[in-house]
Protein backbone atom coordinates (compact mmCIF):
# COMPACT_ATOMS: atom_id res chain seq x y z
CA UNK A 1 45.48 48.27 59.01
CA UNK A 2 43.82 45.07 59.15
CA UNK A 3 46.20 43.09 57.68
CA UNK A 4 49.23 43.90 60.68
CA UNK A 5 50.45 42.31 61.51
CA UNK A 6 52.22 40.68 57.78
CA UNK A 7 53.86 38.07 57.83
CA UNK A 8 55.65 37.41 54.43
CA UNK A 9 58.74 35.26 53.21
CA UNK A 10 60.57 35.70 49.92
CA UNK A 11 64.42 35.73 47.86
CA UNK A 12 66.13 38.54 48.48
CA UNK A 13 66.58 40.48 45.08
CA UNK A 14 68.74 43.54 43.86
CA UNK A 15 66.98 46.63 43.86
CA UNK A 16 68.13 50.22 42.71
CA UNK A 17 71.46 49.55 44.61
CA UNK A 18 70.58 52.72 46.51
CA UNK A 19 70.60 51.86 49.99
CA UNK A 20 74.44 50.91 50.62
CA UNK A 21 76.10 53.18 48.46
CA UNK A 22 73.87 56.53 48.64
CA UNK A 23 71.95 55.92 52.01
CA UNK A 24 74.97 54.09 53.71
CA UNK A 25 71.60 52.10 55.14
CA UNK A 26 72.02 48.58 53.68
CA UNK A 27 68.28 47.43 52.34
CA UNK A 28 66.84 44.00 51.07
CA UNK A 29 64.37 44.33 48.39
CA UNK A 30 61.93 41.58 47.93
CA UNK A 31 60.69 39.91 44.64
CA UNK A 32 57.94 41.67 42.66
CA UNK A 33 55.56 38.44 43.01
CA UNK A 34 55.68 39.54 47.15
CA UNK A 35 55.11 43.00 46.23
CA UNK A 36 51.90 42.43 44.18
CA UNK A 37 50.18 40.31 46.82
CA UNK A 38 50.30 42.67 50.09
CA UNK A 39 46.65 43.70 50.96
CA UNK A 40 45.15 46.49 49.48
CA UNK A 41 45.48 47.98 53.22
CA UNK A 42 48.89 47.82 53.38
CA UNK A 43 49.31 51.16 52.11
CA UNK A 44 52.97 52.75 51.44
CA UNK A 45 55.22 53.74 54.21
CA UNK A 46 57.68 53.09 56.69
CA UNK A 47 56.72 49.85 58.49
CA UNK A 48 58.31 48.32 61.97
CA UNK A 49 59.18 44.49 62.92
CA UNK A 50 61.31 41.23 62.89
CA UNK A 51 63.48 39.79 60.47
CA UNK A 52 65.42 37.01 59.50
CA UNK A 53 67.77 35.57 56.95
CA UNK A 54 67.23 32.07 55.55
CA UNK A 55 66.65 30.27 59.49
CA UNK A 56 69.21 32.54 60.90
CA UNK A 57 68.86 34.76 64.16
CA UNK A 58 66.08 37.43 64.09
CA UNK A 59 66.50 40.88 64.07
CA UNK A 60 64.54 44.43 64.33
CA UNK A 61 64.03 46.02 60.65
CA UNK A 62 62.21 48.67 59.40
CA UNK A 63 60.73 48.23 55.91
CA UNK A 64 59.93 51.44 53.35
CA UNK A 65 56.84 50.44 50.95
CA UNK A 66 56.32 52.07 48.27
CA UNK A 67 57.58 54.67 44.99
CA UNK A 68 60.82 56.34 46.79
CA UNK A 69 59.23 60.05 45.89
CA UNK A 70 62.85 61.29 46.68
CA UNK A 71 63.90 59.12 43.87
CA UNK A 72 60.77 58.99 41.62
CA UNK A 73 60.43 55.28 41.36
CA UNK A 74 58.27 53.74 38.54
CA UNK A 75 58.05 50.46 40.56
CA UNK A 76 56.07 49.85 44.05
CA UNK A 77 59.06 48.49 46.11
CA UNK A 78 59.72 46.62 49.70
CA UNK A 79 63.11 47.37 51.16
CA UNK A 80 63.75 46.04 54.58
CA UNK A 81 67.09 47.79 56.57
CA UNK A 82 67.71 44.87 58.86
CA UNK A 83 69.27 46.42 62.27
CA UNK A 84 72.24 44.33 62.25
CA UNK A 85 75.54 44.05 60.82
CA UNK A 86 75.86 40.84 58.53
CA UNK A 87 79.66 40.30 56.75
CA UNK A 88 78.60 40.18 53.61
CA UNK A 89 75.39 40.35 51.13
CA UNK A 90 72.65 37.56 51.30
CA UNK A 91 71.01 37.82 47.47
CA UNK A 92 69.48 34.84 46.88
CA UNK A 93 68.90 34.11 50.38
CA UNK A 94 65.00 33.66 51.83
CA UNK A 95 63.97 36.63 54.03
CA UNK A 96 61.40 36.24 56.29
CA UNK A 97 59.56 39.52 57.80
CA UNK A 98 56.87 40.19 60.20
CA UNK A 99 55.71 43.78 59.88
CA UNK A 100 53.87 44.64 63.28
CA UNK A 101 54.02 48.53 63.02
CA UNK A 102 53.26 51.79 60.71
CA UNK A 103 55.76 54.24 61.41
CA UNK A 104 54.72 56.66 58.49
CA UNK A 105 53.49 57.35 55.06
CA UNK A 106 56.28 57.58 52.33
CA UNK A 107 57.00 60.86 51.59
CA UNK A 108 59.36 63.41 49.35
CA UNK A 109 62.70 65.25 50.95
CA UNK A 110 64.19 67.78 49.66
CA UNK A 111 67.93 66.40 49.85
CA UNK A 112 69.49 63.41 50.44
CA UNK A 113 70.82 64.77 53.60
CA UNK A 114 67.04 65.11 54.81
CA UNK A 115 66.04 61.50 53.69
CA UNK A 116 69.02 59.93 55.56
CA UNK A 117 67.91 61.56 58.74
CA UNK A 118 64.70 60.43 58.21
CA UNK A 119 65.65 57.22 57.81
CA UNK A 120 67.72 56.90 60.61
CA UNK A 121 64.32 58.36 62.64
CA UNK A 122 62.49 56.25 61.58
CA UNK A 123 65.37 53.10 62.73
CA UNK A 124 65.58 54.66 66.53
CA UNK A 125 61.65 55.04 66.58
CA UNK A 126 61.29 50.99 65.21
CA UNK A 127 63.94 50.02 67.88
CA UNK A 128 61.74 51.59 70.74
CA UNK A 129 58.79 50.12 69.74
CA UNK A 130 59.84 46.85 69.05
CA UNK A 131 60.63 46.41 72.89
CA UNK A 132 57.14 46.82 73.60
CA UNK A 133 55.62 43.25 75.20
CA UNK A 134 53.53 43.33 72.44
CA UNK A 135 55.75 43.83 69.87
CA UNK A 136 58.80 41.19 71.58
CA UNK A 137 56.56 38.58 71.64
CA UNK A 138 55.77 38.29 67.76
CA UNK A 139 60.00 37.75 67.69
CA UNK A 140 58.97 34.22 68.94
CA UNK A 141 56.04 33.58 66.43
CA UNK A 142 55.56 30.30 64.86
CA UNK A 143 56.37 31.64 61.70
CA UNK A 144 60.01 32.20 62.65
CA UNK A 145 60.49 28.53 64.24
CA UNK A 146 59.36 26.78 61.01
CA UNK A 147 62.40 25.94 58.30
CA UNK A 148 62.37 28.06 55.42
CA UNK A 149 62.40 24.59 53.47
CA UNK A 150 59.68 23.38 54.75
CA UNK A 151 57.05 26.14 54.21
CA UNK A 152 58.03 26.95 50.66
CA UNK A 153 54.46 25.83 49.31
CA UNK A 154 52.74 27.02 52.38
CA UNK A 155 50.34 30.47 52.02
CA UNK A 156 51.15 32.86 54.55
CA UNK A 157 48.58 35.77 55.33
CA UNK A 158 46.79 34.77 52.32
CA UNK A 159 49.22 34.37 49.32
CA UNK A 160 51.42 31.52 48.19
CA UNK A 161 55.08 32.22 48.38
């Protein structure tokens, strides 16, 4: 994949509402307009990297891409599991993501029991890799130092956000 890694920057939306109350995995679901420009070789899967809320700290996430086979999804979705405990929801807030890593494509479980392991997998194997050197030192990218505010009307990795 060419394009890793992806930088990209949007308002957190609600999404299927799925994540807290089924997968007792928190997600934040980006805006369709963020959705519809990733590169065509971003294909769907679990993805790796950094995260942060409006220009708060920055944290490991792991992002799923993708239909949700396990839930048949109509709708290409990008739900990011930050790996931190925040005290309350941040809809409405900007999100700001730097996807460094394919973990693996998106596939179907046969319960929810199976998808939840998965999940959690797939959080242990992003936490490992992010504290690679070459994984730490995107945490201190550019991208992450400039004010939400400010880059509003700038293009990052190739679309306007």
């Amino acid at each position: 994949m060419r394009s890793l890694p992806y930088f990209c920057r949007g308002q957190v939306v609600r999404g299927f509402g799925r994540g807290s109350k089924d997968l007792g995995i928190p997600t934040a679901n980006f805006p369709e307009s963020v959705v519809d420009n990733l590169p065509a070789d971003i294909s769907t899967g679990i993805y790796y990297g950094w995260a942060c809320v409006d220009n708060g700290d920055i944290h490991k996430m792991v992002m799923s891409i993708g239909w949700n086979p396990y839930y048949k999804n109509t709708k290409k979705s990008m739900e990011t599991h930050v790996i931190h405990k925040f005290k309350e929801d941040f809809y409405g807030q900007i999100l700001s993501v730097a996807m460094v890593g394919y973990i693996r494509p998106e596939r179907g479980f046969g319960s929810l029991d199976e998808l939840i392991a998965a999940i959690h997998s797939d959080i242990e194997e992003a936490k490992i890799k992010l504290d690679l050197p070459e994984h730490l030192k995107l945490k201190e990218h550019h991208f992450f130092k400039t004010s939400v505010a400010t880059t509003a009307n700038q293009i990052l990795n190739g679309h306007r956000l």
